[in-house]
Protein backbone atom coordinates (compact mmCIF):
# COMPACT_ATOMS: atom_id res chain seq x y z
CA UNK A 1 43.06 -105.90 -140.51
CA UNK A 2 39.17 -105.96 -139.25
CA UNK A 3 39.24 -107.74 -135.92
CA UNK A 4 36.52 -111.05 -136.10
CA UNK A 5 34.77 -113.45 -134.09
CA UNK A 6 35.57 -116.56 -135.43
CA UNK A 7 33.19 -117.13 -138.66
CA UNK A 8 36.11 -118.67 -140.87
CA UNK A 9 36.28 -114.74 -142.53
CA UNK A 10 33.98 -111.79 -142.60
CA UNK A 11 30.65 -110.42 -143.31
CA UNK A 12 30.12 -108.91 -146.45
CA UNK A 13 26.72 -106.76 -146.59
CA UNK A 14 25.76 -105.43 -149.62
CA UNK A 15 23.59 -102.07 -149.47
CA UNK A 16 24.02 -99.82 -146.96
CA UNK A 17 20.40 -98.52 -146.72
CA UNK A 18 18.32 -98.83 -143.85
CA UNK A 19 18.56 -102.48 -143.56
CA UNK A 20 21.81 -102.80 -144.72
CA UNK A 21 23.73 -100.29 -142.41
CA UNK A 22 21.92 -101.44 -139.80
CA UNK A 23 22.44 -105.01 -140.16
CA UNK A 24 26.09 -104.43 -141.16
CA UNK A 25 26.57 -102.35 -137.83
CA UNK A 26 24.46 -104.43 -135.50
CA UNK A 27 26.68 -106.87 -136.69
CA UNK A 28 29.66 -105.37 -135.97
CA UNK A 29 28.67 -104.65 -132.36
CA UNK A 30 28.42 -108.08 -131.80
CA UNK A 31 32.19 -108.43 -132.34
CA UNK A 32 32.03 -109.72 -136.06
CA UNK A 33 34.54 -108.40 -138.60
CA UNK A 34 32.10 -106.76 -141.45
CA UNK A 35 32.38 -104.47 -144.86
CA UNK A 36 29.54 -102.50 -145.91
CA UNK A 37 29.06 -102.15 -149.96
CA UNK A 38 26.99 -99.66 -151.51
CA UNK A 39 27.39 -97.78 -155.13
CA UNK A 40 26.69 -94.72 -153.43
CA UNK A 41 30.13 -93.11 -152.36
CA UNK A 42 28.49 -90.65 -150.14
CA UNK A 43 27.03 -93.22 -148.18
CA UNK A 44 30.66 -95.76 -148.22
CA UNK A 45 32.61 -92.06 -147.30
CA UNK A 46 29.87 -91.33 -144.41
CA UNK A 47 30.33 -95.17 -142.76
CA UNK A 48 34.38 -94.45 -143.24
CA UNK A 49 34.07 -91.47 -141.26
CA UNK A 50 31.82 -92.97 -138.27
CA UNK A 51 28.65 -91.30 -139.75
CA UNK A 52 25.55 -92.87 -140.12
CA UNK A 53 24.18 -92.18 -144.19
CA UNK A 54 21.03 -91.55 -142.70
CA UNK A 55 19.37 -90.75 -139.46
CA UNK A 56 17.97 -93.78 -137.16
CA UNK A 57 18.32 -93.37 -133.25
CA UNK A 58 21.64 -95.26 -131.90
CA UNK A 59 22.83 -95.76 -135.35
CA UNK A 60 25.65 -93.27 -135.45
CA UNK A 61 27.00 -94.68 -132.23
CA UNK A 62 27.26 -97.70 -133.43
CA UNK A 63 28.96 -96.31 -136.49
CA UNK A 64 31.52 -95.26 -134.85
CA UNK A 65 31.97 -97.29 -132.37
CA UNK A 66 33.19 -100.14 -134.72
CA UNK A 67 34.68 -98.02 -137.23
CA UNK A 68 36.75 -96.97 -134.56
CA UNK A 69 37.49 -100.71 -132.85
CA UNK A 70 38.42 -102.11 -136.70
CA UNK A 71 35.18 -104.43 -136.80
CA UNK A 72 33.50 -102.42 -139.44
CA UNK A 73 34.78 -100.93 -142.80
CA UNK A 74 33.02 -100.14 -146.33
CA UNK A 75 33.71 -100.24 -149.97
CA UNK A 76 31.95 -99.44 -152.99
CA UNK A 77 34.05 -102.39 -154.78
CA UNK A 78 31.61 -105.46 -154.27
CA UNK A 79 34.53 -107.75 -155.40
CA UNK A 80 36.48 -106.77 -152.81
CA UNK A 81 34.08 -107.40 -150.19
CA UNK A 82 33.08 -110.62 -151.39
CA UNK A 83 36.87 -111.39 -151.86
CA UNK A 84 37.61 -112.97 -148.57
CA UNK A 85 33.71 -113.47 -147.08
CA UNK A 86 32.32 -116.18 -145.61
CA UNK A 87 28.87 -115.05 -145.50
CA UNK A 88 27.32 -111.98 -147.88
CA UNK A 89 24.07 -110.24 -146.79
CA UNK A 90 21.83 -109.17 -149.68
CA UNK A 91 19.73 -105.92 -148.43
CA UNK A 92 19.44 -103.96 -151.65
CA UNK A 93 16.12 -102.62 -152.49
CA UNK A 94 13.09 -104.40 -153.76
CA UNK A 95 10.80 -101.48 -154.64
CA UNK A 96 7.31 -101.54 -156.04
CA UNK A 97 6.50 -102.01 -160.29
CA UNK A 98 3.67 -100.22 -161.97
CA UNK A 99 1.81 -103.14 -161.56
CA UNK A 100 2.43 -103.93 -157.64
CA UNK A 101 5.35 -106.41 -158.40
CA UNK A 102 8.38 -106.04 -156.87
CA UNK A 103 11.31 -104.90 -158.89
CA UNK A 104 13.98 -107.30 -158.69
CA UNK A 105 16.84 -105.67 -161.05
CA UNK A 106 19.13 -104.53 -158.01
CA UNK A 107 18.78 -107.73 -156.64
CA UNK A 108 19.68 -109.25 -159.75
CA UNK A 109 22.47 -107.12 -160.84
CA UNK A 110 24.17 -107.91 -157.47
CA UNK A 111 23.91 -111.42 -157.66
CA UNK A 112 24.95 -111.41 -161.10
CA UNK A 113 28.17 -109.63 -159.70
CA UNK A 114 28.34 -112.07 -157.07
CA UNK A 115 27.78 -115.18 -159.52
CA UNK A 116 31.39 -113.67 -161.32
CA UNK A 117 33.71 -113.78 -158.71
CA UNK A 118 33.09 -117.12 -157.54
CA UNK A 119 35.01 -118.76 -159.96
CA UNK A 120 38.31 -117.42 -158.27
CA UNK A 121 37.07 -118.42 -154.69
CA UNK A 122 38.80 -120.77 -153.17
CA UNK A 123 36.43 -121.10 -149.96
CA UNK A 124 32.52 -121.80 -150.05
CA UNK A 125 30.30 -118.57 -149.53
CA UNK A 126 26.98 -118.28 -148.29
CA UNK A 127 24.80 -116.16 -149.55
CA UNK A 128 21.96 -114.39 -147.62
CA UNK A 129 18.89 -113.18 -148.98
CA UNK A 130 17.86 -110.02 -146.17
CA UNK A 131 15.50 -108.76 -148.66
CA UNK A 132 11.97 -108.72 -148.91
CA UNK A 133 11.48 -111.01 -151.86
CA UNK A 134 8.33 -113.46 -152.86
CA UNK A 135 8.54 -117.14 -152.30
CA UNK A 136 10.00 -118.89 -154.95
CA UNK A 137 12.84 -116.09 -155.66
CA UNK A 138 15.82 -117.73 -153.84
CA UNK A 139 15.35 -120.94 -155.94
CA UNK A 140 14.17 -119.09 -159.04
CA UNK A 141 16.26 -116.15 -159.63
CA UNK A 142 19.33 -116.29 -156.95
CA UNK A 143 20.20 -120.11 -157.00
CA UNK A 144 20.40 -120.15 -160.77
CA UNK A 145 22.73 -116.97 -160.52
CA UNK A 146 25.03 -118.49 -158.84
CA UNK A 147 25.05 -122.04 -159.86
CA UNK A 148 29.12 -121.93 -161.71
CA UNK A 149 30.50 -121.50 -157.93
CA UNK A 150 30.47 -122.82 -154.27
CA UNK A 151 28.21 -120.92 -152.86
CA UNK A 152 25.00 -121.85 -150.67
CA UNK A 153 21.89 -119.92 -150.49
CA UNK A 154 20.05 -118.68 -147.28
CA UNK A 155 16.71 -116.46 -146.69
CA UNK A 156 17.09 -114.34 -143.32
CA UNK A 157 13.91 -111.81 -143.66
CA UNK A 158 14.90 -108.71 -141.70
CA UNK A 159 11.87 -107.48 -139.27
CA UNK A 160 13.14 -103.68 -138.61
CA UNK A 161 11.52 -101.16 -138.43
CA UNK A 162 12.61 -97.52 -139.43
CA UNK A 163 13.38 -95.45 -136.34
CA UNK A 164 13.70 -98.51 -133.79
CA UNK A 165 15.81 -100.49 -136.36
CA UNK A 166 18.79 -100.85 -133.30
CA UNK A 167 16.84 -102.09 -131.21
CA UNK A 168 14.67 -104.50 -133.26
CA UNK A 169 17.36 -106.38 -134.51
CA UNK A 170 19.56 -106.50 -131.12
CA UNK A 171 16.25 -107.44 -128.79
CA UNK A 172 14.66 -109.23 -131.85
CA UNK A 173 11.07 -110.48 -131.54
CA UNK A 174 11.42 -113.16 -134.18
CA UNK A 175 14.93 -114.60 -136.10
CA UNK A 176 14.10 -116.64 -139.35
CA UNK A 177 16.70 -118.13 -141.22
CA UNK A 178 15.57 -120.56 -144.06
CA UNK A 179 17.43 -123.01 -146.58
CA UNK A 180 18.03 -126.49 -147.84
CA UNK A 181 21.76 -126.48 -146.95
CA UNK A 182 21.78 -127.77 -143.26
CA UNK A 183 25.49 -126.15 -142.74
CA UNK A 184 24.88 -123.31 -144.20
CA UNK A 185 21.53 -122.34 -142.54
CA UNK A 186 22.96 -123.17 -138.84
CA UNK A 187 26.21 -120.90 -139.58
CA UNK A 188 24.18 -118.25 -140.30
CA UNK A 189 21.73 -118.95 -137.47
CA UNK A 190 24.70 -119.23 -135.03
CA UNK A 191 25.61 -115.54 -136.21
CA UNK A 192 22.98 -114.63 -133.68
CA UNK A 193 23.64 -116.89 -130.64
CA UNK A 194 24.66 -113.59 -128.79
CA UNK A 195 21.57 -112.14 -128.92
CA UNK A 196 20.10 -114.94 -127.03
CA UNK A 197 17.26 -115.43 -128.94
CA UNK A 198 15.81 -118.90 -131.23
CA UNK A 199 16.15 -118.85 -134.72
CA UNK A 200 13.31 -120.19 -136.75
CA UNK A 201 14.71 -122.68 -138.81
CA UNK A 202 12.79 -123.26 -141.83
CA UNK A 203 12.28 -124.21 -145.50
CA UNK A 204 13.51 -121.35 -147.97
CA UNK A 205 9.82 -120.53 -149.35
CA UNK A 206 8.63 -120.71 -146.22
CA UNK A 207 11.04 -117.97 -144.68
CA UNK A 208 10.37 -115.76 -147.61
CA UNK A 209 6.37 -116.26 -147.23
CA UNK A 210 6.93 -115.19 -143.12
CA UNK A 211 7.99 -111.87 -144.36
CA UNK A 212 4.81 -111.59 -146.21
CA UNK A 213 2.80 -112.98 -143.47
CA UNK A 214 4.05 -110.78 -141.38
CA UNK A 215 3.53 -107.41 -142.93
CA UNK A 216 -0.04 -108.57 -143.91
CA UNK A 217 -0.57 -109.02 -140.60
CA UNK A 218 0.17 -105.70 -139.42
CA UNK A 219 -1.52 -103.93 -141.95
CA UNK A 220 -4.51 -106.39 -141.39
CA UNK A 221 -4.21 -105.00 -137.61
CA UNK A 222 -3.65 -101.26 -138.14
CA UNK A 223 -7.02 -101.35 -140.62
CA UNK A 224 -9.08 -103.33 -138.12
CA UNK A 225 -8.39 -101.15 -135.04
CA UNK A 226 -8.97 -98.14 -137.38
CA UNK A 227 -12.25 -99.63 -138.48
CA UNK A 228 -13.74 -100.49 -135.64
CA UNK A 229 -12.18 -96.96 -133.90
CA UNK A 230 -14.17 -94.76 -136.57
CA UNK A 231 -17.68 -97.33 -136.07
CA UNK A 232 -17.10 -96.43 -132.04
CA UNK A 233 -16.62 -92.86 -132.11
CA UNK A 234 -20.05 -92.53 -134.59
CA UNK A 235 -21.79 -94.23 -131.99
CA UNK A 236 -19.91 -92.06 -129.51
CA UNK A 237 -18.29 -94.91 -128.18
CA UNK A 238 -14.50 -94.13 -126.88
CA UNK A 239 -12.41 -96.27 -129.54
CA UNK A 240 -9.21 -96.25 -127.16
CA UNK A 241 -11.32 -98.26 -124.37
CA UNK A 242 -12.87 -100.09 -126.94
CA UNK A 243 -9.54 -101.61 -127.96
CA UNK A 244 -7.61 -101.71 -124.96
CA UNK A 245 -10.17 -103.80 -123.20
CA UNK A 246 -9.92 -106.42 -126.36
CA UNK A 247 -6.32 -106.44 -125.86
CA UNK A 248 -6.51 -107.11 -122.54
CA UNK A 249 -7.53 -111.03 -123.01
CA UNK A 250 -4.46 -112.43 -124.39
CA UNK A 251 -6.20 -115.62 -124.26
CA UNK A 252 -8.30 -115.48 -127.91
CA UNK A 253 -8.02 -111.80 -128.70
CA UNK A 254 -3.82 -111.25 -128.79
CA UNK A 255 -2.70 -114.57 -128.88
CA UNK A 256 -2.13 -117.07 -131.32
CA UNK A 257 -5.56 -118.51 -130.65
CA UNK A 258 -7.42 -118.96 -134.96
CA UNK A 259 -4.52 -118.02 -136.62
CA UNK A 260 -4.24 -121.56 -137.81
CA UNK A 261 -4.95 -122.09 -141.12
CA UNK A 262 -7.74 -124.27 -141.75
CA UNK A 263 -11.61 -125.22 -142.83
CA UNK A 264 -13.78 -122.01 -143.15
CA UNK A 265 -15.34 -120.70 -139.84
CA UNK A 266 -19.23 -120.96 -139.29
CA UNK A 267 -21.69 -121.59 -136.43
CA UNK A 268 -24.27 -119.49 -134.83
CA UNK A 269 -22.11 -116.11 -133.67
CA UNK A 270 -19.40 -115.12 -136.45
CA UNK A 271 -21.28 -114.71 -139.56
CA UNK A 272 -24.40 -113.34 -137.77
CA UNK A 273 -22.43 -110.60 -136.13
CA UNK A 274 -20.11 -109.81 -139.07
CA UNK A 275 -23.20 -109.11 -141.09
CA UNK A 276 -24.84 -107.13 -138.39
CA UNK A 277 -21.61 -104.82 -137.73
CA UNK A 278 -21.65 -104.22 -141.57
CA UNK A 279 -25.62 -103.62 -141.92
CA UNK A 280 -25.58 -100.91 -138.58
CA UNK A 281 -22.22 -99.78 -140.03
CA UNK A 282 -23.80 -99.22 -143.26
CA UNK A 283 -27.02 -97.49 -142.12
CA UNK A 284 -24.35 -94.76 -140.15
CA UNK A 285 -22.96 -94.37 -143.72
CA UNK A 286 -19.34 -95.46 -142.35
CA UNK A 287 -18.11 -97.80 -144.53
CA UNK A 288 -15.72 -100.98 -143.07
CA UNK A 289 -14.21 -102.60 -146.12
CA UNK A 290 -11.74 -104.61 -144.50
CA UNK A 291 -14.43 -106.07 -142.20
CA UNK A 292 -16.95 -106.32 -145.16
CA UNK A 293 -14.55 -108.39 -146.32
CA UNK A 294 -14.55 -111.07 -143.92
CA UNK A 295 -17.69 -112.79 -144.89
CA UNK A 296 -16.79 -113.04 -148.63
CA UNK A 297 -13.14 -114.17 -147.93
CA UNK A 298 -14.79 -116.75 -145.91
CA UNK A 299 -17.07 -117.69 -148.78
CA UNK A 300 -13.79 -118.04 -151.09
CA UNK A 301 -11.79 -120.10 -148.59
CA UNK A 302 -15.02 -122.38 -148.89
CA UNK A 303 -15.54 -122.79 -152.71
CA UNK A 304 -11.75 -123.11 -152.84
CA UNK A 305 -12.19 -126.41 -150.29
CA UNK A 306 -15.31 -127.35 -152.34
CA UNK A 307 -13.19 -127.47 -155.31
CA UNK A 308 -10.88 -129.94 -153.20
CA UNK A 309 -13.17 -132.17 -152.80
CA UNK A 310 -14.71 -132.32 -156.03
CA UNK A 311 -11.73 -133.14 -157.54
CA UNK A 312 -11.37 -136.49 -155.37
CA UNK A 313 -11.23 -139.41 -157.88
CA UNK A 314 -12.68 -142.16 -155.42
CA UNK A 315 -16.25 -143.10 -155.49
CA UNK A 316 -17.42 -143.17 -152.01
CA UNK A 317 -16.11 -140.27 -149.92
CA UNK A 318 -16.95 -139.98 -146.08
CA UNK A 319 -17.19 -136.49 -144.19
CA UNK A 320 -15.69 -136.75 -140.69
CA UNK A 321 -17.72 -133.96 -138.81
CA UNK A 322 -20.38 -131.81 -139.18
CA UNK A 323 -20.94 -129.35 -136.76
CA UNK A 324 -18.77 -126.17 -137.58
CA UNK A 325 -16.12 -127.16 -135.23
CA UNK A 326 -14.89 -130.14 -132.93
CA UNK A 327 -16.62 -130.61 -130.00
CA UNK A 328 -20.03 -129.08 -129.96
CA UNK A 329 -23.08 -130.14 -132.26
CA UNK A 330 -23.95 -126.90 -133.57
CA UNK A 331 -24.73 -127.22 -137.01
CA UNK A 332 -25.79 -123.67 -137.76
CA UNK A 333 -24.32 -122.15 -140.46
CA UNK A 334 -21.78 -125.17 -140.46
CA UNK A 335 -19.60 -124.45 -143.62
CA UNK A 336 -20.15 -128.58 -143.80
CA UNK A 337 -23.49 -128.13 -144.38
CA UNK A 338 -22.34 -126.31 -147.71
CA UNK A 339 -19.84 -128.89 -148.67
CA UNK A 340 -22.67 -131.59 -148.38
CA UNK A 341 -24.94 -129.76 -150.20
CA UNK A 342 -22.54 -129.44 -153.09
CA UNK A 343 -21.80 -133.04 -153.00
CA UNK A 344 -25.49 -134.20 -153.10
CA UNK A 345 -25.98 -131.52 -156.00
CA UNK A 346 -23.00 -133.32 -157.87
CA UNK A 347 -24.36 -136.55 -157.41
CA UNK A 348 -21.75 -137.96 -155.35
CA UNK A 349 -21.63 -140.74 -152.91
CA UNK A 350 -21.37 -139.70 -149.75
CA UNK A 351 -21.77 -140.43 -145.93
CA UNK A 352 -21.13 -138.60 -142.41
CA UNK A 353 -19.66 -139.18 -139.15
CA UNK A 354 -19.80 -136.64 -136.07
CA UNK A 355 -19.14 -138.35 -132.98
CA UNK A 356 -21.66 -135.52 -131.16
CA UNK A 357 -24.39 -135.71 -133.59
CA UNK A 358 -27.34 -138.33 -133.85
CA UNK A 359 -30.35 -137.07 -135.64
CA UNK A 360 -32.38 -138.40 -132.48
CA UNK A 361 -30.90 -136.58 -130.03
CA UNK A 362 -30.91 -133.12 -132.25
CA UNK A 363 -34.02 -130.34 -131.40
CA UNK A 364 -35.21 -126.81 -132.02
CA UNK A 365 -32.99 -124.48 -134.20
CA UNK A 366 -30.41 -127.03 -134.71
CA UNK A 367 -32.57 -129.27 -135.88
CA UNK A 368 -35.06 -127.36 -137.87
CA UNK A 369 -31.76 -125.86 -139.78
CA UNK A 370 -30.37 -129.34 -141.00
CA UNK A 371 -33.41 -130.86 -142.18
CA UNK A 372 -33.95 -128.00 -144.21
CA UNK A 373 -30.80 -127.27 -145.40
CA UNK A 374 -30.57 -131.58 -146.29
CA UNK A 375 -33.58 -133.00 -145.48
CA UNK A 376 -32.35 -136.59 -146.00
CA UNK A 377 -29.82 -136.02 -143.75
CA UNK A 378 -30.82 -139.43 -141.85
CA UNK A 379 -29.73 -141.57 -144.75
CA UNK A 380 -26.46 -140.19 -144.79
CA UNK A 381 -25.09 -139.77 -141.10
CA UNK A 382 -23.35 -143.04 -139.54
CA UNK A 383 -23.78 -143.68 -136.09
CA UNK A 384 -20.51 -145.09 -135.53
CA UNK A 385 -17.04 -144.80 -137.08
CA UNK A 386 -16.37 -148.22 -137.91
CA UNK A 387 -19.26 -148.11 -140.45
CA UNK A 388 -17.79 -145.04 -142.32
CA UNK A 389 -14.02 -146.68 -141.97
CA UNK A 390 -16.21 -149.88 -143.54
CA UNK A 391 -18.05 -147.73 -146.38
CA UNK A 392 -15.43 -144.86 -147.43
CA UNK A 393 -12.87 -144.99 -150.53
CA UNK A 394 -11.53 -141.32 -148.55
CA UNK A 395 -12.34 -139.59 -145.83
CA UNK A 396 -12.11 -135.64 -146.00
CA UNK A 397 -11.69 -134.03 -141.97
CA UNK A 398 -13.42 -130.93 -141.51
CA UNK A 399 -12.51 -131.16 -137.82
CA UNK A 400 -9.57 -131.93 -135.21
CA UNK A 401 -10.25 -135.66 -134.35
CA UNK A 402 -9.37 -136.35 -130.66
CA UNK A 403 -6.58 -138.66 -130.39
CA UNK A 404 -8.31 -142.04 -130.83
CA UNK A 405 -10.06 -141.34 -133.86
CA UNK A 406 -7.15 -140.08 -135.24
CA UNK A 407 -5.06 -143.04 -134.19
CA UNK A 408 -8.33 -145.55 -136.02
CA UNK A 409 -7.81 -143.21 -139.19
CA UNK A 410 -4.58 -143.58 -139.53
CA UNK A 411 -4.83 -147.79 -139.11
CA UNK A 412 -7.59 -148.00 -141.40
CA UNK A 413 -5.03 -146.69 -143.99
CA UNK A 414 -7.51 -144.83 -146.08
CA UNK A 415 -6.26 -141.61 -148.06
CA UNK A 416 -7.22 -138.48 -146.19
CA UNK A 417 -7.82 -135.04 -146.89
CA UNK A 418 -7.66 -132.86 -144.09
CA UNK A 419 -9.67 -129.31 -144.50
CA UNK A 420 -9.26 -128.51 -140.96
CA UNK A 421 -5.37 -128.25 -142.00
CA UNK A 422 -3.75 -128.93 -138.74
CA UNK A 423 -3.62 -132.26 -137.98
CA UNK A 424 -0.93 -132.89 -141.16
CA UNK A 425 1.08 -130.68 -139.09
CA UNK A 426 1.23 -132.66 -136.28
CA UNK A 427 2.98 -136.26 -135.84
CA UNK A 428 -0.02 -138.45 -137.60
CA UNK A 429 1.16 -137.24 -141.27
CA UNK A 430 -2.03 -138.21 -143.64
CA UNK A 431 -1.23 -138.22 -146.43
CA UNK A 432 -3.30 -135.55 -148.61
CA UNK A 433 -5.30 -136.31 -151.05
C-alpha cells in the first residue's frame, strides 16, 4: 500500500519521460503516494527496479529512494492508475508537425483513455495538463474529452530543464497552476506548499500562453546576446564584458522594467539607434536578424493599434497624449504622431490632450518635427482636459495617466480604449472599446 500525504488518494502521472519521471519522483520525495504510467515497459520495469529510464543528475536517487519507502510505484495499465487518483498529471509528448504545429495525438489518446474510466469513478478527479500545449487546448480538446465524468481540468506548465530537471522543480523559479474550478486549482496548488514557493494562480489560457511566453523569451535572449556577441568581436570588442556589464543594472536591463505590453515605443533614442546598429552591422557584412527585426515588429504592433482605432464607431474621438511616453514632451518619432496622421488622412474627427505639451511653449527639433509631420497641429491640441472630456464621444490612451486624470476619466464615463495596455490591468477597469 503506497504511503501518502493526505491528498484524499494518489498521484497518477502519466508518461514517464523527462517531465513525467521527474515530476512523478519529485513528487514522491515530497512524501506523496504516486504511480508512474508509461506504454513503454522498459521504462515502468526500470522505475520498479529504482532505476531512472534515462539519465538526469539526482534522478536515480530519487528513484530509489521512494521506490524503496513505498511512495512511488509504476504501471503500464493507465486504468489502474487512474483507478483510485485524486489528481492525474498529463506529461506525454507534444512533438513538432511538418508544419510547426504541435502534435496532439498522445495527448489525445490518453485523455480519451482517461474520458472511459470515469464513468465507474465514484470520487471527482482532477486532471492536470503538464504539457506544453497552445492556449485554447484545455477547453478545446481536453474538457470536451472528458465531459461524461467528474472530473475538473487544470493547466500546471512544467519549467524543467533537461539535466537540472531535480533541482528546477524542487527550488522552482516560477509555479503556475491555471483553471476555472476554484477547488480544483488550489488542491493542486497546495501540492506544492512544501516547496515554499507562490503559485501563480491564473486563468487556464493564460497558464498555457506563460509556457509560450516563456520559452520565447529565452530564445529571444540566447539570439540577442549571440547577436550583439558576434557585432562586438568584428569590432574587436570583448562580447563577454559587453554583456556582463548590461547585466549588471538590474534596474532596466534584467528586470521586469518594458516587458509590459503596450502602445509601440518611439522618441528620439530607440529607433535611431536600432537603425544605426543594423546600418554599421550591415556595412561589416554581419547580419542581425533578430535585431533587424525590432523596428518592423514595432511598425506591426503600430498598424495593428491603427486598425483599433479605425474601427471605433463614435464620431468624435480624443487622443490622450502625444509625446511617445508619459511624462516628457518629446514628440520625436512619437508613434502618436502616426496614429494622428492616419486619422486626419481618414477624415476623422479628432482632438488631443497632453498635459506637457502646449504648442507655445514647444521649440527647436521638437517643434520643427510636429509642424511638419501635422502642420495644423494647433487646431487640434486642447489646452485643458475638461475641454476634451466636453468634446470626445471616446477617448483612446496612448499613455499612463497619473492618478487624477485617471480618476476624471473614469467619472466622465466615456468609453475608453487604452493602447498603452496597462492601466485596464490595474484597479480603474475601462472598459475597452
Amino acid at each position: 500500500m503506497l504511503e501518502s500525504m493526505e491528498i484524499g488518494g494518489h498521484i497518477a502521472v502519466l508518461g514517464l519521460g523527462y517531465v513525467g519521471c521527474v515530476t512523478a519522483a519529485c513528487f514522491a520525495e515530497l512524501g506523496y503516494a504516486v504511480i508512474g504510467v508509461d506504454r513503454d515497459e522498459r521504462k515502468v520495469c526500470d522505475v520498479l527496479a529504482g532505476r531512472s529510464p534515462f539519465y538526469e543528475p539526482g534522478l536515480e536517487p530519487l528513484v530509489q529512494r521512494n521506490i524503496a519507502a513505498g511512495r512511488l510505484s509504476a504501471t503500464s495499465s493507465l486504468a489502474e492508475a487512474i483507478q483510485d487518483a485524486a489528481i492525474a498529471f498529463l506529461c506525454v509528448g507534444t512533438p513538432s508537425a511538418k508544419n510547426g504545429d504541435l502534435g496532439l495525438e498522445q495527448l489525445q489518446r490518453v485523455v480519451a483513455e482517461i474520458a472511459a474510466t470515469l464513468p465507474a469513478r465514484t470520487k471527482p478527479l482532477i486532471v492536470v495538463v503538464r504539457s506544453t500545449v497552445f492556449p485554447g487546448t484545455c477547453e478545446e480538446v481536453v474538457i470536451p474529452a472528458l465531459d461524461r465524468g467528474n472530473a475538473s481540468v487544470v493547466s500546471n506548465p512544467e519549467f524543467l530543464r533537461e539535466g537540472v530537471a531535480v533541482r528546477d522543480f524542487m527550488e522552482p523559479s516560477l509555479v503556475v497552476v491555471g483553471g476555472s474550478d476554484e477547488q480544483a486549482v488550489e488542491r493542486v496548488a497546495q501540492l506544492y506548499a512544501p516547496l515554499g514557493k507562490s503559485v501563480c494562480l491564473v486563468s487556464l489560457r493564460t497558464a498555457e500562453m506563460i509556457k509560450y511566453a516563456c520559452n520565447a523569451f529565452h530564445a529571444v535572449k540566447i539570439a540577442f546576446a549571440n547577436e550583439i556577441g558576434t557585432l562586438s568581436r568584428r569590432l574587436n570588442i570583448d562580447p563577454s564584458e559587453v554583456m556582463s556589464t548590461l547585466c549588471d543594472d538590474v534596474k532596466l536591463n534584467v528586470s521586469s522594467a518594458y516587458l509590459k505590453p503596450g502602445f509601440a515605443f518611439g522618441g528620439s533614442c530607440l529607433p535611431k539607434d536600432l537603425r544605426a546598429l543594423v546600418y554599421r552591422a550591415g556595412r561589416l557584412d554581419v547580419k542581425l536578424p533578430l535585431i533587424q527585426a525590432t523596428l518592423p515588429s514595432n511598425n506591426e504592433h503600430l498598424e495593428r493599434a491603427i486598425s483599433d482605432v479605425l474601427e471605433i464607431p463614435s464620431e468624435r474621438v480624443a487622443i490622450i497624449g502625444l509625446a511617445f511616453k508619459e511624462q516628457t514632451d518629446d514628440l520625436r518619432e512619437s508613434p502618436v504622431v502616426a496614429l494622428l496622421e492616419r486619422l486626419i488622412g481618414k477624415g476623422r474627427q479628432v482632438r488631443v490632450f497632453d498635459p506637457h505639451i502646449q504648442l507655445d511653449s514647444i521649440h527647436g527639433a521638437n517643434r520643427s518635427f510636429i509642424l511638419q509631420t501635422i502642420p495644423h497641429i494647433g487646431r487640434l491640441l486642447d489646452s485643458t482636459l475638461d475641454e476634451t472630456l466636453a468634446w470626445a464621444e471616446h477617448l483612446v490612451l496612448t499613455q499612463v495617466p497619473d492618478a487624477e486624470t485617471s480618476q476624471r476619466i473614469r467619472d466622465s464615463g466615456l468609453p475608453v480604449t487604452d493602447l498603452a495596455g496597462k492601466t485596464l490591468q490595474g484597479p480603474m477597469g475601462f472598459p475597452n472599446a
